[in-house]
C-alpha atoms as a PDB file:
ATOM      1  CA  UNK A   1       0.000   0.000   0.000  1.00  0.00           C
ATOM      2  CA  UNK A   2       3.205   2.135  -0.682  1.00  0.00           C
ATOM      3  CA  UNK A   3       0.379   4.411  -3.080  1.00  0.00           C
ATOM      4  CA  UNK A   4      -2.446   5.226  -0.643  1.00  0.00           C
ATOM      5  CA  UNK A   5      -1.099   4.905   3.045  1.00  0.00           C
ATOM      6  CA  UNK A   6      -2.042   6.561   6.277  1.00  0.00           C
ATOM      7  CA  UNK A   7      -0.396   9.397   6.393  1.00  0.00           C
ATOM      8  CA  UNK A   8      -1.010  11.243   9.405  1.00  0.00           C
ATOM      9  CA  UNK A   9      -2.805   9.967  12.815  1.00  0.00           C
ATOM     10  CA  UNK A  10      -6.135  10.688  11.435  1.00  0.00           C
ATOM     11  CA  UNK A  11      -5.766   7.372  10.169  1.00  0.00           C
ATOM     12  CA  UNK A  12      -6.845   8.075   7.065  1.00  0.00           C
ATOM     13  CA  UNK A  13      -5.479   6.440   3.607  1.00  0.00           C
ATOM     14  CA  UNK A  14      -4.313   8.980   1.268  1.00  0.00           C
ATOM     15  CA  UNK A  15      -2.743   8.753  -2.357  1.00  0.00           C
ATOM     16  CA  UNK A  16       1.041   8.813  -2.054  1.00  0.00           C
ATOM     17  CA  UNK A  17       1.755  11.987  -4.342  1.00  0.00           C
ATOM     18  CA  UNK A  18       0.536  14.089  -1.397  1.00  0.00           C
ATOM     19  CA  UNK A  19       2.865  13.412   1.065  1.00  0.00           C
ATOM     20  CA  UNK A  20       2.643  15.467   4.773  1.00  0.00           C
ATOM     21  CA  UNK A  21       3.339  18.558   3.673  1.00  0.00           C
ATOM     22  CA  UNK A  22       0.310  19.843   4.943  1.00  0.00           C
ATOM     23  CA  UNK A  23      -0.480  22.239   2.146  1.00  0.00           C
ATOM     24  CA  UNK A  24      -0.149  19.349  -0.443  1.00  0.00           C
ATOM     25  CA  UNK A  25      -2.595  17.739   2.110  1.00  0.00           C
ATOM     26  CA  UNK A  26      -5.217  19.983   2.638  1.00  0.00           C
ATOM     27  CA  UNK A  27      -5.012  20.297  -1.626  1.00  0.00           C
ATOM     28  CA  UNK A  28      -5.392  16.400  -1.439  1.00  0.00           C
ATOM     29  CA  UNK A  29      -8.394  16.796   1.071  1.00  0.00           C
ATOM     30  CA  UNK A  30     -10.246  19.456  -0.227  1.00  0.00           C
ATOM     31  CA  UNK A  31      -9.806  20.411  -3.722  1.00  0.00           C
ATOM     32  CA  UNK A  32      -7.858  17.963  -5.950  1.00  0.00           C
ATOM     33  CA  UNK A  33     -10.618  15.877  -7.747  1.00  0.00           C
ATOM     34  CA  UNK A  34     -13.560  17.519  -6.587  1.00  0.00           C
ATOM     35  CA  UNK A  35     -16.019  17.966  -9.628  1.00  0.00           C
ATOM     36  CA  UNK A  36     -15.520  22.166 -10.309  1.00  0.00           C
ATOM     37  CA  UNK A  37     -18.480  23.384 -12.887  1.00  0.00           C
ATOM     38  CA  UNK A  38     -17.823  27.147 -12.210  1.00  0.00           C
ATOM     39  CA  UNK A  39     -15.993  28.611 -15.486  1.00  0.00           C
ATOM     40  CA  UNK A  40     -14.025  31.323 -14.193  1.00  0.00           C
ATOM     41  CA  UNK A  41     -12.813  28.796 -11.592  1.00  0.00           C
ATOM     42  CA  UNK A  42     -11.813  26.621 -14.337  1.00  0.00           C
ATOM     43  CA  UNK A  43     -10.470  28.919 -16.419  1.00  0.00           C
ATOM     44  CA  UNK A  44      -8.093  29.722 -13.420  1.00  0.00           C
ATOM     45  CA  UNK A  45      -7.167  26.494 -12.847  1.00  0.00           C
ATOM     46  CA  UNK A  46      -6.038  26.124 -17.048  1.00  0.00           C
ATOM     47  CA  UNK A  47      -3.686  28.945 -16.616  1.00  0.00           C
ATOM     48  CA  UNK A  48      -2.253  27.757 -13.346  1.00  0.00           C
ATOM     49  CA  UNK A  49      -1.737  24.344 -14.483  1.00  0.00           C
ATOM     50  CA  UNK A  50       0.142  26.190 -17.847  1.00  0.00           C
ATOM     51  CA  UNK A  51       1.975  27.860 -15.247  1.00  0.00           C
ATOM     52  CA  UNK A  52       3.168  24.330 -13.410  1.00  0.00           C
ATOM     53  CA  UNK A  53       4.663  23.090 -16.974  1.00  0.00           C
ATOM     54  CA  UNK A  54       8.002  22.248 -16.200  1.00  0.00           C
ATOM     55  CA  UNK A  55       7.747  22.855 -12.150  1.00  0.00           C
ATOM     56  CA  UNK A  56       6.582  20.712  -8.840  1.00  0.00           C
ATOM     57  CA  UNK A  57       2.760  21.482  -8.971  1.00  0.00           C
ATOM     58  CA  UNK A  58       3.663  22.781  -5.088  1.00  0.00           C
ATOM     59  CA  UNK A  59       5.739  25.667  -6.493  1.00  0.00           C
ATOM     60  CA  UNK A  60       2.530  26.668  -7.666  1.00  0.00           C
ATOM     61  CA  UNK A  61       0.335  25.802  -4.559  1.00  0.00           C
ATOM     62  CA  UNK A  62       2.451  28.148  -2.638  1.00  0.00           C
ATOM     63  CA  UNK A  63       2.055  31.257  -5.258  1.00  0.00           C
ATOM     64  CA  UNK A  64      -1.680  30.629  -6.465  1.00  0.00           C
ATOM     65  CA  UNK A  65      -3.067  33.042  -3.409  1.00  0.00           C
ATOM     66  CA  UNK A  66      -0.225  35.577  -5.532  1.00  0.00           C
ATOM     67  CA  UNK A  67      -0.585  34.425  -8.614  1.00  0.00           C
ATOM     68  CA  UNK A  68      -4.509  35.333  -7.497  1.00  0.00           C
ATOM     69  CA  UNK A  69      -3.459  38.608  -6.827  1.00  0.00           C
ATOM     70  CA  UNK A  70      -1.560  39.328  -9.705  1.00  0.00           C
ATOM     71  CA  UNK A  71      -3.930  38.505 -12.144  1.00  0.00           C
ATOM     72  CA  UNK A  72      -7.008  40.011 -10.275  1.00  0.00           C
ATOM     73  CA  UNK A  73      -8.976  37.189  -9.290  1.00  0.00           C
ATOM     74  CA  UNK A  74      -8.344  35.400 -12.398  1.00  0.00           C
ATOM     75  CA  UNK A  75     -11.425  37.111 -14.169  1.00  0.00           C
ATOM     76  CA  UNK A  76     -11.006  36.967 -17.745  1.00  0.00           C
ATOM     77  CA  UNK A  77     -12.924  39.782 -18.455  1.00  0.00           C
ATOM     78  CA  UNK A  78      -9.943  41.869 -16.688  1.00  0.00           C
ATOM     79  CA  UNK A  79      -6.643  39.688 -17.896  1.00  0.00           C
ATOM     80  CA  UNK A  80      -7.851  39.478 -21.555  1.00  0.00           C
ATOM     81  CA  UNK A  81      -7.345  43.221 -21.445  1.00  0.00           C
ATOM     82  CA  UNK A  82      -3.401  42.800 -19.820  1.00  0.00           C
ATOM     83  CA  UNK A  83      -1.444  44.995 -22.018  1.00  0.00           C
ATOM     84  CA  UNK A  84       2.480  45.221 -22.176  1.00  0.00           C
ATOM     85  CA  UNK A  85       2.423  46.976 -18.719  1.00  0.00           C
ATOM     86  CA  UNK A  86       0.992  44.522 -17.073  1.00  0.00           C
ATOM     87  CA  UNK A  87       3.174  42.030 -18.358  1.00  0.00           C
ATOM     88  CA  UNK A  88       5.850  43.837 -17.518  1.00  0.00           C
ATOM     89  CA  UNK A  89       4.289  44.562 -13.842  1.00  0.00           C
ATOM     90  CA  UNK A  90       3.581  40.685 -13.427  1.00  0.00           C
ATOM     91  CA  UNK A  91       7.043  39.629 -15.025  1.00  0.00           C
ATOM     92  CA  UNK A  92       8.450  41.713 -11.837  1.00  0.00           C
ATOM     93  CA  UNK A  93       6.074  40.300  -9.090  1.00  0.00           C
ATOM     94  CA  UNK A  94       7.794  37.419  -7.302  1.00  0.00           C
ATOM     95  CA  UNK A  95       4.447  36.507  -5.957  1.00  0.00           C
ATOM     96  CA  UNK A  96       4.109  34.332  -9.097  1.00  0.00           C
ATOM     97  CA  UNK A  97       6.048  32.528 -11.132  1.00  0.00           C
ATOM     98  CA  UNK A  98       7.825  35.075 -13.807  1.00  0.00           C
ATOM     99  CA  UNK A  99       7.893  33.797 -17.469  1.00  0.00           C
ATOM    100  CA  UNK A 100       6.742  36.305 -20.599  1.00  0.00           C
ATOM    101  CA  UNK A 101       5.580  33.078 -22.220  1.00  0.00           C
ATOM    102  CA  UNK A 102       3.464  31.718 -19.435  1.00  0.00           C
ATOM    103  CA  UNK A 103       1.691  35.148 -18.607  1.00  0.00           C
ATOM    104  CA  UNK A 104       0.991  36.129 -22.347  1.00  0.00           C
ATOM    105  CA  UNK A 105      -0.686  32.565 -22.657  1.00  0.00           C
ATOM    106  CA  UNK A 106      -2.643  33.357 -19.759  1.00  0.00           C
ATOM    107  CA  UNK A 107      -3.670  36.494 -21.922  1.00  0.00           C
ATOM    108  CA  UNK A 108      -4.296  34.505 -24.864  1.00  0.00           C
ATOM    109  CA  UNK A 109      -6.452  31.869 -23.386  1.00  0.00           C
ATOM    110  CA  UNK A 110      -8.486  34.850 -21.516  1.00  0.00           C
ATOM    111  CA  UNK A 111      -9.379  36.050 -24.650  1.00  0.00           C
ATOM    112  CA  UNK A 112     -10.196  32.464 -26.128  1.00  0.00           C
ATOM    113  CA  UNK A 113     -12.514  32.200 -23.360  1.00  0.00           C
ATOM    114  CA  UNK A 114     -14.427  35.286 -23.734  1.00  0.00           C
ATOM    115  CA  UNK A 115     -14.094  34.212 -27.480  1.00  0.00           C
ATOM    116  CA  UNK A 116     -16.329  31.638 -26.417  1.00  0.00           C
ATOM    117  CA  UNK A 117     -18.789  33.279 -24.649  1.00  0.00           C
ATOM    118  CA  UNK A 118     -19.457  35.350 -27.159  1.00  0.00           C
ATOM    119  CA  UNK A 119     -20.325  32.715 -29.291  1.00  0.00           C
ATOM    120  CA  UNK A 120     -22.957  31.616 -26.557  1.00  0.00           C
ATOM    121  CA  UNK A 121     -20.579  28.424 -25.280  1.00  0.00           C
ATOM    122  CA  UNK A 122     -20.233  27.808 -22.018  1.00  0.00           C
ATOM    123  CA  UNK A 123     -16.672  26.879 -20.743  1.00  0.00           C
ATOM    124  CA  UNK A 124     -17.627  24.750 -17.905  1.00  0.00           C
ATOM    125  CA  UNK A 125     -20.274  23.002 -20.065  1.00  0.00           C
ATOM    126  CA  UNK A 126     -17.518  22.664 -23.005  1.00  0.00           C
ATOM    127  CA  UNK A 127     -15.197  21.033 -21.135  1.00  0.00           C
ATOM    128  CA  UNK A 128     -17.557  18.637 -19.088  1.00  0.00           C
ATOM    129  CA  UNK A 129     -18.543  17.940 -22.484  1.00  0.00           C
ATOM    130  CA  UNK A 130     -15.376  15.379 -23.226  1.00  0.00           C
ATOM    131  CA  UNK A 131     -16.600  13.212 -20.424  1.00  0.00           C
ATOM    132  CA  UNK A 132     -20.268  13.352 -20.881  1.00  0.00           C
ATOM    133  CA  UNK A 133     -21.104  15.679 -17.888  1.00  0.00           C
ATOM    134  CA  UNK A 134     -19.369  13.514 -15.599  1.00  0.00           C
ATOM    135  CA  UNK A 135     -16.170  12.413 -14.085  1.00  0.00           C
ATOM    136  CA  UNK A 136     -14.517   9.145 -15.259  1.00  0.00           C
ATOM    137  CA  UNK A 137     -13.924   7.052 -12.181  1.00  0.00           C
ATOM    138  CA  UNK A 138     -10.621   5.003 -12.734  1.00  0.00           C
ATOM    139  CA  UNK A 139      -9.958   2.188  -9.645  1.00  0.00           C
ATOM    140  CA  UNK A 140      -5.642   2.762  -9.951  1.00  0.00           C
ATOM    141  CA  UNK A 141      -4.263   1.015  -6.784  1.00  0.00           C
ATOM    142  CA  UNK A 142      -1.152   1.751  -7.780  1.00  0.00           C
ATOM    143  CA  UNK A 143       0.795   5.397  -9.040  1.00  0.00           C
ATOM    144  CA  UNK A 144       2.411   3.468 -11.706  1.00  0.00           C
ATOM    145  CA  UNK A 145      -1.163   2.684 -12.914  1.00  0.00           C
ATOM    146  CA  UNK A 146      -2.193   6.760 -13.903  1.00  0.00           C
ATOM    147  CA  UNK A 147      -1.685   7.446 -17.362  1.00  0.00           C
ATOM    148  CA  UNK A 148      -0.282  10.886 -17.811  1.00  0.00           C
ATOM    149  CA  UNK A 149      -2.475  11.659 -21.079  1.00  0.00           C
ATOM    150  CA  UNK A 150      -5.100   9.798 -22.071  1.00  0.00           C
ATOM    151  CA  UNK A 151      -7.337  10.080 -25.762  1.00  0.00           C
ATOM    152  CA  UNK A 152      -9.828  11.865 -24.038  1.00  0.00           C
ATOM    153  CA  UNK A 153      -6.857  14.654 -22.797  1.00  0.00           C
ATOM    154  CA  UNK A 154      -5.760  14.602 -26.389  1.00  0.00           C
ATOM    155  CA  UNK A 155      -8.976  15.268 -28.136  1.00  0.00           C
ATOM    156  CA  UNK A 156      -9.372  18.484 -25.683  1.00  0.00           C
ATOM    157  CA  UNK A 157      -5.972  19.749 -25.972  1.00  0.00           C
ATOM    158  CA  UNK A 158      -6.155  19.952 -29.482  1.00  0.00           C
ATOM    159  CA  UNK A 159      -9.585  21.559 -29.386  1.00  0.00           C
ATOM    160  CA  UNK A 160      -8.299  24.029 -26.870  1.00  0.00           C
ATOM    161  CA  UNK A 161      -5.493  25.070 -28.940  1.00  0.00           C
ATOM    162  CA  UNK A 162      -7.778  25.525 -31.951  1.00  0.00           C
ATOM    163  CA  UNK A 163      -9.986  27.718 -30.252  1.00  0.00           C
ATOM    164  CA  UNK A 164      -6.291  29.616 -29.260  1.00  0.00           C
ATOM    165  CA  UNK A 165      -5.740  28.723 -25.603  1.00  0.00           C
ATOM    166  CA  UNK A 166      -2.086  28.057 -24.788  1.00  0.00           C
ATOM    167  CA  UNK A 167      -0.049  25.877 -22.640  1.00  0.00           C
ATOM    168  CA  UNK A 168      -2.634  22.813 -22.558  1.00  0.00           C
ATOM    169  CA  UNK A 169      -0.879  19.869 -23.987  1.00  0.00           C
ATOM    170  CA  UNK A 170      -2.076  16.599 -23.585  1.00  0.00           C
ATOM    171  CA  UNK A 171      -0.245  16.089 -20.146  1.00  0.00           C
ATOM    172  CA  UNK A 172      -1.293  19.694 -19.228  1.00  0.00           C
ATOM    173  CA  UNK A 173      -4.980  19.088 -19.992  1.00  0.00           C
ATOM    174  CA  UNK A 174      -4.908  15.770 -17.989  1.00  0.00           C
ATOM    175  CA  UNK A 175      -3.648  16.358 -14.578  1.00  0.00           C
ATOM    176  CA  UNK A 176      -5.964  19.683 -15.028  1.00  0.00           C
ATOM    177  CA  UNK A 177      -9.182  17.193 -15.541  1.00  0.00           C
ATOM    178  CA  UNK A 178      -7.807  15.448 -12.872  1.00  0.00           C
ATOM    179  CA  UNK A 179      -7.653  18.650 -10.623  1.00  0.00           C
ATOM    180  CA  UNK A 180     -10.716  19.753 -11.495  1.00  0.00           C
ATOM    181  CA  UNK A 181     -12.341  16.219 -11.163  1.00  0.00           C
ATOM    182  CA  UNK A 182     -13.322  15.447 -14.573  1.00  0.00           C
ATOM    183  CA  UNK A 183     -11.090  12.405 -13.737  1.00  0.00           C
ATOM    184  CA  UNK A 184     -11.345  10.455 -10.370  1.00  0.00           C
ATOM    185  CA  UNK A 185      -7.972   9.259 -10.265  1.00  0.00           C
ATOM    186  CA  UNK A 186      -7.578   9.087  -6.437  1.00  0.00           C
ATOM    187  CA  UNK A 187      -6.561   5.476  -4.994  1.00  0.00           C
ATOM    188  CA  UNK A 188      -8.790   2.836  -4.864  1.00  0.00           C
ATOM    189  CA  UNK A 189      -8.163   2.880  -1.263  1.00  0.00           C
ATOM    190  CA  UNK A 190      -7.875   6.732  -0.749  1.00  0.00           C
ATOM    191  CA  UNK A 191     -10.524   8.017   1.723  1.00  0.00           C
ATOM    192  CA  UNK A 192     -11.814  10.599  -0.969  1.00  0.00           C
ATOM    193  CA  UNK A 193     -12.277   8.011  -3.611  1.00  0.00           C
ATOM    194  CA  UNK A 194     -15.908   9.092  -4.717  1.00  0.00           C
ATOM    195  CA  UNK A 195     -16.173  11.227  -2.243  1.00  0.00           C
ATOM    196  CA  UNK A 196     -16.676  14.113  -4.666  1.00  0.00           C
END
């Protein structure tokens, strides 16, 4: 059980990425794989997991209440309209993690998405789309088990880069539909497995 074992003396099984850092814990316990059907929240979450490409996903925990900050609540209403002062103001904040590349995709995709909702699509309904409206429920009982794309994760990156959002490969897209619980891929003996 070297995947999902207790972790702390709550007893409780966890999956093994988490750790006892208890940041990457409370993530684990609260947020990762919970089913999220609010737009702007997944929008957010795109752009942050664009940001992780590359880096430990808890370099990012640690700056997403700054990288919150920096891009003003993630509404894409306000960051489609980032101009080359605000690049310049976020390339400087070290609240965040500082790449030109990174922060003009977050730009790009911003205006994708409002690209959409013009159009009369609805991101969160969009996206849910690829899995029918609801999460796929895999049973791994073992990290080695967890694909890191899937055709599913391919199908949307490619749509998403069509429709111009950035940094959302394959990989990208799938630990984000695992985030965002599109995917349950906690342990089979995890304590949130379908808790969501």
């Amino acid at each position: 059980m070297s995947d999902a074992a207790p972790r702390h003396a709550d007893g409780k099984c966890r999956c093994g990425w988490c750790g006892t850092d208890p940041l990457y814990v409370a993530y684990h316990d609260t947020d990762w794989g919970t089913p999220e059907r609010d737009s702007r929240a997944l929008y957010e979450k795109l752009v942050l997991d664009g940001f992780q490409a590359g880096l430990a996903w808890i370099t990012i925990l640690r700056k997403r209440e700054g990288f919150r900050a920096a891009f003003r609540g993630f509404e894409p209403d306000v960051v489609a309209k980032f101009g080359e002062p605000d690049v310049e103001r976020l390339l400087g904040d070290p609240g965040i993690v500082r790449s030109r590349a990174k922060i003009a995709g977050a730009v790009k995709s911003a205006r994708a998405y409002l690209a959409m909702r013009d159009r009369g699509e609805d991101f969160s309904d969009y996206l849910w789309g690829f899995v029918d409206g609801a999460p796929v429920v895999n049973r791994w009982t073992e990290r080695a088990q967890v694909p890191v794309s899937t055709p599913i994760s391919e199908a949307l990156s490619k749509d998403l880069k069509r429709r111009g959002f950035t940094f959302c490969g394959p990989v990208i897209v799938y630990a984000f539909m695992q985030a965002v619980g599109m995917v349950d891929d906690h342990m089979a003996e995890c304590w949130r497995k379908g808790e969501a």
